[in-house]
Protein backbone atom coordinates (compact mmCIF):
# COMPACT_ATOMS: atom_id res chain seq x y z
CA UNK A 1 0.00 0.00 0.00
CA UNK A 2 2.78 2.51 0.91
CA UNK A 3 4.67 1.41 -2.37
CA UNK A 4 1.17 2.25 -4.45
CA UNK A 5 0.55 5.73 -1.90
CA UNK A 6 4.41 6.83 -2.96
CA UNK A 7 4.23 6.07 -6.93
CA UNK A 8 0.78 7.92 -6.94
CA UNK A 9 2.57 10.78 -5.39
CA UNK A 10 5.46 10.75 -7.90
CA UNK A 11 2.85 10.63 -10.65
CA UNK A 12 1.04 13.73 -9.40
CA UNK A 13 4.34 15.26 -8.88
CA UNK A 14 5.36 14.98 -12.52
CA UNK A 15 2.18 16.27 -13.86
CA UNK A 16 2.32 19.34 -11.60
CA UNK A 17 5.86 19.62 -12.63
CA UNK A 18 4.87 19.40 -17.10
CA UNK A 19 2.26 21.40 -16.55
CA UNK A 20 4.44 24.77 -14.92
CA UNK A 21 6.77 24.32 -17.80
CA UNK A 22 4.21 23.96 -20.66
CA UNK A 23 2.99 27.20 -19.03
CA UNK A 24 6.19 28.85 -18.83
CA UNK A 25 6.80 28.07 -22.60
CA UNK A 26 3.74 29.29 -23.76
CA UNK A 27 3.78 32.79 -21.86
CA UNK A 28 7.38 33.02 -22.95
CA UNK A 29 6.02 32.81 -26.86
CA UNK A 30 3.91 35.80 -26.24
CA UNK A 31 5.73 38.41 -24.74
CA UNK A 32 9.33 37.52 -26.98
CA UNK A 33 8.61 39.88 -29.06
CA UNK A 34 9.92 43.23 -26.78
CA UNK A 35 13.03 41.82 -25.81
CA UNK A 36 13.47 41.13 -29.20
CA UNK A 37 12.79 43.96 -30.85
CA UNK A 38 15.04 45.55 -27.96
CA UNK A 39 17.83 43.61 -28.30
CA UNK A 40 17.74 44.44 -31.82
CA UNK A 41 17.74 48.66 -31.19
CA UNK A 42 20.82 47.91 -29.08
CA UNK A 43 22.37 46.37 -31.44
CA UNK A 44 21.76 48.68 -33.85
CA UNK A 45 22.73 51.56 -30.99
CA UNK A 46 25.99 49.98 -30.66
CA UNK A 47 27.05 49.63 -34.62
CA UNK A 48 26.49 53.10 -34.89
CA UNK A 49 28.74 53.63 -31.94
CA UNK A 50 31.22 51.42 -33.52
CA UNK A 51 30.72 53.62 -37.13
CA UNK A 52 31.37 57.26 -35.31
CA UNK A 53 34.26 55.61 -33.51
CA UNK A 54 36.37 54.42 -36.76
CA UNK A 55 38.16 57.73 -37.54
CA UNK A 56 39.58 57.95 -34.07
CA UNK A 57 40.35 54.20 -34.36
CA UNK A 58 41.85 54.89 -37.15
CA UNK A 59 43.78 57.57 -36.01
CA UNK A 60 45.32 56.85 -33.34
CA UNK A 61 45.24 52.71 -33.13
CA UNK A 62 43.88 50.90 -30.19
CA UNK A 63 43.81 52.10 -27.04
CA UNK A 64 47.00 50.46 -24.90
CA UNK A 65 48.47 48.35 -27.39
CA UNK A 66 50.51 49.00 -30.72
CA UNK A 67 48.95 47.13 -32.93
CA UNK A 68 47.78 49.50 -36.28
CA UNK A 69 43.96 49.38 -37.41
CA UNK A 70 43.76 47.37 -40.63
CA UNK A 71 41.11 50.00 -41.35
CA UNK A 72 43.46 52.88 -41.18
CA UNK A 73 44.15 54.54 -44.53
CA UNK A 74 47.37 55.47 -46.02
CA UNK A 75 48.67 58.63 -47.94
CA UNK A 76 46.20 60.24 -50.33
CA UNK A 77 43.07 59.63 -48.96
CA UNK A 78 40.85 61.64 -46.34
CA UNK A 79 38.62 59.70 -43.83
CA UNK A 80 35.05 61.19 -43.48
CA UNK A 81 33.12 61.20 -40.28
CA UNK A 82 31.50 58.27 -40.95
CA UNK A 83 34.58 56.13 -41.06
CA UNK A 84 34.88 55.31 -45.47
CA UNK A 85 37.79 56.08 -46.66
CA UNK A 86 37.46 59.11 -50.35
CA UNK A 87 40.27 59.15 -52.55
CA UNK A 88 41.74 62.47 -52.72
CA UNK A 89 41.55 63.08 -56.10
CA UNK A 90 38.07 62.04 -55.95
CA UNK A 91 36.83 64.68 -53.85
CA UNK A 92 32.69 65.35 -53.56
CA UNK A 93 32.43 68.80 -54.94
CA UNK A 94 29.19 71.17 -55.95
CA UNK A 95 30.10 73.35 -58.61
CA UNK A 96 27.84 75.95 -60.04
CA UNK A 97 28.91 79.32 -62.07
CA UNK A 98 27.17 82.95 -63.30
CA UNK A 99 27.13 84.51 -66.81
CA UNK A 100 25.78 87.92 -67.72
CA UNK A 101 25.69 88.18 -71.66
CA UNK A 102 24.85 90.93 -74.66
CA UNK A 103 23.19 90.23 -77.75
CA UNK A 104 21.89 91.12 -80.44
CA UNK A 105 18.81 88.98 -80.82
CA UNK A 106 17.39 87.64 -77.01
CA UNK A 107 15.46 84.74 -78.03
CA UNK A 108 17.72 83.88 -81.00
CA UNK A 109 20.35 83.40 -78.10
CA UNK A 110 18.26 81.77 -75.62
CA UNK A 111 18.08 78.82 -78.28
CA UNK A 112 21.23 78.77 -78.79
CA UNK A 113 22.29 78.51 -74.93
CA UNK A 114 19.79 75.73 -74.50
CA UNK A 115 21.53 73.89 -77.24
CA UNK A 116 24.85 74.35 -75.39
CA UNK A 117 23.51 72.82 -72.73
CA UNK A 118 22.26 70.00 -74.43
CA UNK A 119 25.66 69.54 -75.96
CA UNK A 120 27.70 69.47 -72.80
CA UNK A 121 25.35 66.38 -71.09
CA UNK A 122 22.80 69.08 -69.45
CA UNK A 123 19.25 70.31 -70.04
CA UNK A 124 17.12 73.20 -69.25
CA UNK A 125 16.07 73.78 -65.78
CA UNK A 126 14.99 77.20 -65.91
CA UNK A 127 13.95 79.51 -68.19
CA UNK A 128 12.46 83.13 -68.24
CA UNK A 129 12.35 84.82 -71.86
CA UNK A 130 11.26 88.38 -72.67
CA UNK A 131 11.61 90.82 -75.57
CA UNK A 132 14.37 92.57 -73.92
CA UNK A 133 16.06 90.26 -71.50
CA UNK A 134 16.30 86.49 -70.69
CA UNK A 135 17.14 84.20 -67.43
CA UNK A 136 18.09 80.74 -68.06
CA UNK A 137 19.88 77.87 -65.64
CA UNK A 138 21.47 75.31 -67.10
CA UNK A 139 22.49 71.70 -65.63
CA UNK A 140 25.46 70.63 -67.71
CA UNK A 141 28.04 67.93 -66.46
CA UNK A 142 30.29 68.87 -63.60
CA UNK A 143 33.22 67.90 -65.48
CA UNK A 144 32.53 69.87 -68.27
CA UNK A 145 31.73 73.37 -66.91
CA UNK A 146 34.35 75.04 -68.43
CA UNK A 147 33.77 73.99 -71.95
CA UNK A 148 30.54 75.03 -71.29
CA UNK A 149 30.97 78.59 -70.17
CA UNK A 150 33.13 78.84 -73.40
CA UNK A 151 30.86 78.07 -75.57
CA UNK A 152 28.08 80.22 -74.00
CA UNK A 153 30.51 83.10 -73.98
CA UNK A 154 30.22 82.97 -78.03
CA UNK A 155 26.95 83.01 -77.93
CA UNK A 156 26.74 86.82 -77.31
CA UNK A 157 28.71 89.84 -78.40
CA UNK A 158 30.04 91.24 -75.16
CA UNK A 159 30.23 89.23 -71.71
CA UNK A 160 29.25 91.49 -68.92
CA UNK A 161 30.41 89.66 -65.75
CA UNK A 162 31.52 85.82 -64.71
CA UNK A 163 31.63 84.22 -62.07
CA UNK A 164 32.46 80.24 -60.23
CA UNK A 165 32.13 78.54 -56.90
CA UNK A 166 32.79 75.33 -55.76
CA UNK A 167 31.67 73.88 -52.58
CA UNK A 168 33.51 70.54 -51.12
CA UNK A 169 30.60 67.57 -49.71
CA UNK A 170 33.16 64.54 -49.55
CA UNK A 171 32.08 64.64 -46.18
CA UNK A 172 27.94 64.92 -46.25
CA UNK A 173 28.23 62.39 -49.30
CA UNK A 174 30.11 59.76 -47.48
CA UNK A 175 28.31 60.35 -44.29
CA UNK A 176 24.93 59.72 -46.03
CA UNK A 177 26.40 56.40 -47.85
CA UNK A 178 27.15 55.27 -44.44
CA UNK A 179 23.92 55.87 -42.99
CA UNK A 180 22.64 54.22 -45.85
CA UNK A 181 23.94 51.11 -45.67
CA UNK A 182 24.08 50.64 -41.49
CA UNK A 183 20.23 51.64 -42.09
CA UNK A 184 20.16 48.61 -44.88
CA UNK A 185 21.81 46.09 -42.49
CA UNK A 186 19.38 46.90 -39.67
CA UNK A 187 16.24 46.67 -42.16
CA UNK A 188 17.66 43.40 -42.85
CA UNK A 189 18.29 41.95 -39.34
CA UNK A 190 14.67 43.31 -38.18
CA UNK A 191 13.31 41.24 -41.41
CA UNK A 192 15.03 37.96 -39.68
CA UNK A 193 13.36 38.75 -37.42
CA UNK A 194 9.86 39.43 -39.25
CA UNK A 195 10.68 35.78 -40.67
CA UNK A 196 11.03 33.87 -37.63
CA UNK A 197 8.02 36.14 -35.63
CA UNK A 198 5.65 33.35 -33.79
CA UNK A 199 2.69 35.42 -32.71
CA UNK A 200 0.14 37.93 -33.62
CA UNK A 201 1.50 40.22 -31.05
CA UNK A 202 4.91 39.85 -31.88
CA UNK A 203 4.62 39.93 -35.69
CA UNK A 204 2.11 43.06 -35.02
CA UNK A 205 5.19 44.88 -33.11
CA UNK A 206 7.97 43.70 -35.64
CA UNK A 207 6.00 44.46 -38.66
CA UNK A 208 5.74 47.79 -37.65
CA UNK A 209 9.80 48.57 -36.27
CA UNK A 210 10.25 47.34 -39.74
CA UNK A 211 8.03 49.78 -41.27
CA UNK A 212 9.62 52.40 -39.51
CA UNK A 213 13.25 51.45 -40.25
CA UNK A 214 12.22 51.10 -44.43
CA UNK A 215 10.91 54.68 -43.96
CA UNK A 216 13.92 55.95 -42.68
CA UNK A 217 16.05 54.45 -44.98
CA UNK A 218 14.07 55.53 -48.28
CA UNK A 219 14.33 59.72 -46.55
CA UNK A 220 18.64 58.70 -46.52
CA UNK A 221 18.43 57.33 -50.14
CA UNK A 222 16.90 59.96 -51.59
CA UNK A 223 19.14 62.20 -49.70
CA UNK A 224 22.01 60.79 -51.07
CA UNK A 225 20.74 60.32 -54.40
CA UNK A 226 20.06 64.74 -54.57
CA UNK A 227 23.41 65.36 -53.42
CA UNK A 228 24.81 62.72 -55.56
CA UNK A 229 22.71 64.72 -58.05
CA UNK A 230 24.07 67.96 -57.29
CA UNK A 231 28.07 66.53 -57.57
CA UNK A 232 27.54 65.27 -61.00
CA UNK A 233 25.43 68.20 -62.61
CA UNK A 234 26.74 72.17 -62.46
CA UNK A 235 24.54 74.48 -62.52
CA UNK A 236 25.29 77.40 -64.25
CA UNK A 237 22.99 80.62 -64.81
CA UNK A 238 22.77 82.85 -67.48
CA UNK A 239 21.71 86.11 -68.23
CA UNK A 240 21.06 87.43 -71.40
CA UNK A 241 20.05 91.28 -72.78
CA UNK A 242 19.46 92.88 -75.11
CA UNK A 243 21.09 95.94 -76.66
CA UNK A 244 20.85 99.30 -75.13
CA UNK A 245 18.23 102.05 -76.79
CA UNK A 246 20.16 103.77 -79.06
CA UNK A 247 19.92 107.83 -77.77
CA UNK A 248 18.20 110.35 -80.36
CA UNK A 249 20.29 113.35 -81.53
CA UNK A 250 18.26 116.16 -79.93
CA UNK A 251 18.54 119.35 -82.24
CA UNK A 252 19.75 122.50 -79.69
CA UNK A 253 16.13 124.09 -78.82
CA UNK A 254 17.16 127.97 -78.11
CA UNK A 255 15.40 131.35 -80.13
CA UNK A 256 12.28 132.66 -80.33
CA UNK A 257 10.71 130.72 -82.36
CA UNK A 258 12.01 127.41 -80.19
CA UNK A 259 10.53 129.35 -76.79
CA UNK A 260 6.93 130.36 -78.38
CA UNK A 261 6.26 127.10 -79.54
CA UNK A 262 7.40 125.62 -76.30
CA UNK A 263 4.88 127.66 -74.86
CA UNK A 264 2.31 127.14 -76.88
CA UNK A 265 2.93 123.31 -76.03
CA UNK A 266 2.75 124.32 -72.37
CA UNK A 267 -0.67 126.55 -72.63
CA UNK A 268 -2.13 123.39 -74.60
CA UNK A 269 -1.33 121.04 -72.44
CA UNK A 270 -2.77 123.45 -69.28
CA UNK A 271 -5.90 123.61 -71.56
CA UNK A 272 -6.43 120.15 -71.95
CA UNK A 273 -5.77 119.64 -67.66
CA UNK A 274 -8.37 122.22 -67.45
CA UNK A 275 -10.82 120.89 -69.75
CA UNK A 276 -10.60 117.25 -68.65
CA UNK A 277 -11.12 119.01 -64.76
CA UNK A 278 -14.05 120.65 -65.59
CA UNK A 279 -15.43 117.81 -67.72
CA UNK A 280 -14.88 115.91 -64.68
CA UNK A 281 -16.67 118.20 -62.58
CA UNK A 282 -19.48 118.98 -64.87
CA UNK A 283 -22.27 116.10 -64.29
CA UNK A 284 -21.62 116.68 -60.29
CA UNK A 285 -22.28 120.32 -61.57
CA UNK A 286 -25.37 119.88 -63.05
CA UNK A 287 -26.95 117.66 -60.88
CA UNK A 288 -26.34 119.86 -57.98
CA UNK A 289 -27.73 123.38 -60.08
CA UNK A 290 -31.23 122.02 -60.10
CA UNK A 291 -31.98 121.60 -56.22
CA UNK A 292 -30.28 124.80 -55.53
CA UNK A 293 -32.44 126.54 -58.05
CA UNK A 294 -35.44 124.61 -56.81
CA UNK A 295 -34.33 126.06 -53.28
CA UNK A 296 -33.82 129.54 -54.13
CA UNK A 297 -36.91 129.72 -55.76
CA UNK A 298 -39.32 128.53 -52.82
CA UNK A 299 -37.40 130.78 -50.58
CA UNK A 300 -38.26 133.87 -52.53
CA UNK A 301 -42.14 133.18 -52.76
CA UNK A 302 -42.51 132.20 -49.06
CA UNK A 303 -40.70 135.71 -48.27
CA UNK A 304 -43.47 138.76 -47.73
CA UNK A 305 -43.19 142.33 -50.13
CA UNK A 306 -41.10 144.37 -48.88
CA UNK A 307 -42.85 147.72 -47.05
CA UNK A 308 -41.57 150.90 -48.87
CA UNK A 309 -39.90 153.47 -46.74
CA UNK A 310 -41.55 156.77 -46.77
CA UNK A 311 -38.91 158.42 -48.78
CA UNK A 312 -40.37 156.18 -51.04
CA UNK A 313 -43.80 157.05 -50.61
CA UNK A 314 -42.92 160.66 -50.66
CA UNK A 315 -41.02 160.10 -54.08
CA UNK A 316 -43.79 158.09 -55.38
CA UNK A 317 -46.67 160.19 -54.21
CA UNK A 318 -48.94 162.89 -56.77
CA UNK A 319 -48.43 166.11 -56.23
CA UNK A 320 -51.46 168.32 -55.06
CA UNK A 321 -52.74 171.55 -56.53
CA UNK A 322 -50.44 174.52 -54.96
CA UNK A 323 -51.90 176.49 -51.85
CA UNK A 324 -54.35 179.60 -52.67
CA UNK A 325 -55.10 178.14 -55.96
């Protein structure tokens, strides 16, 4: 009996004991997914840690021994802050130039300076056109920005004023191709991750650190891509007028005759003010004469006769015969 009690006991015991770890296993399954993920933004933390890191690694070596970073690079080059190495004569840089130009004919040359840029690997970007004047930017090939500003040169007569900079991105453009491809790798690693996800829940959370991660790696491509834009095409601006009004020979207006017509011009011209004034004026003119007439007139009839004085009287009256008549 006490051999059956103990082997009943056991039994219970390793139920109890399958049950706590089929438990364990399941909630384990359902909440792997935030350790996951966070192991993964570590991760990530610490490779970009490592990549801001490699130009002092580079630099100076490791820190207590004397052993040389197989990363460090020799003469020639120049180390960006992401850690890639640029050859020096391969340097990043944004070139862009100014031309002011006279001609004869301002939309015969704007044709022409679009076919220049056509010619040198470039196209149109802007253009403003008028009768008198023109603005036009070009995007030719970087390399070829000199050629081009030749040839637009002899496309007018006179060149009024030119001008060149250059701006130097190794840095920005290497940065951004380093952000792009750490940003690649962790898309990648959180897509293992995607793969292997076991739940809702934790595919849910995954799906949407992956979104995330894709979105910020499109902004840094496009990024790149515009400045990589920007390295390979100048741009150069152009502007283009016309030739000056030629200036009248003015005969010398002195003598009589010269002043009395000159005033005659003037008194014409007062004339004319005058007349257009007082045509102006004249409807506001008219419409205000009737009422006042209207006004003037009632006034008069409600007013009594006036008494006359008897000076008046006296003056007016008929004699009588004379005394002792």
């Amino acid at each position: 009996m006490r051999a059956n009690r103990t082997v009943a006991v056991a039994a219970l015991g390793l139920v109890a004991v399958l049950g706590l770890a089929a438990c364990g296993s399941g909630g384990g399954g359902a909440t792997g997914s935030a350790p996951a993920v966070a192991d993964q933004r570590a991760a990530d933390a610490g490779t970009q840690g490592q990549a801001a890191e490699a130009p002092a690694q580079a630099g100076g070596g490791q820190a207590g021994g004397g052993q040389t970073n197989p990363r460090q690079p020799g003469e020639g080059t120049a180390v960006s802050d992401a850690g890639q190495q640029v050859p020096a004569g391969q340097r990043a840089v944004v070139r862009s130039a100014q031309l002011s130009i006279e001609v004869p004919d301002v939309y015969q040359a704007a044709r022409r300076t679009a076919d220049v840029g056509a010619r040198f690997g470039g196209y149109v970007s802007d253009e403003r056109t008028e009768a008198r004047a023109s603005a036009i930017e070009l995007k030719v090939a970087a390399d070829r920005l000199d050629d081009a500003l030749a040839a637009l040169s002899e496309v007018g007569t006179r060149v009024i004023n030119r001008s060149q900079q250059a701006k130097d991105v190794t840095d920005q453009l290497v940065d951004l191709q380093s952000r792009v491809a750490s940003q690649r790798a962790s898309v990648a690693r959180v897509r293992a991750l995607f793969d292997r996800a076991g739940g809702i829940a934790e595919t849910v959370q995954i799906e949407a650190e992956l979104a995330r991660r894709q979105a910020d790696l499109e902004s840094l491509e496009q990024r790149a891509a515009a400045l990589g834009n920007q390295v390979e095409l100048a741009t150069i601006t152009v502007r283009i007028s016309g030739p000056g009004p030629a200036a009248a020979d003015e005969p010398d207006s002195t003598g009589f005759i010269d002043g009395l017509g000159a005033g005659w011009r003037a008194f014409l011209a007062s004339a004319n003010v005058l007349l257009t004034v007082f045509g102006a004026l004249l409807p506001f003119l008219v419409a205000l004469a009737v009422p006042t007439a209207v006004a003037v007139w009632a006034v008069r009839r409600r007013r009594p006769p006036a008494r006359p004085t008897p000076a008046a009287q006296a003056a007016h009256a008929v004699p009588g015969p004379p005394a002792g008549s």
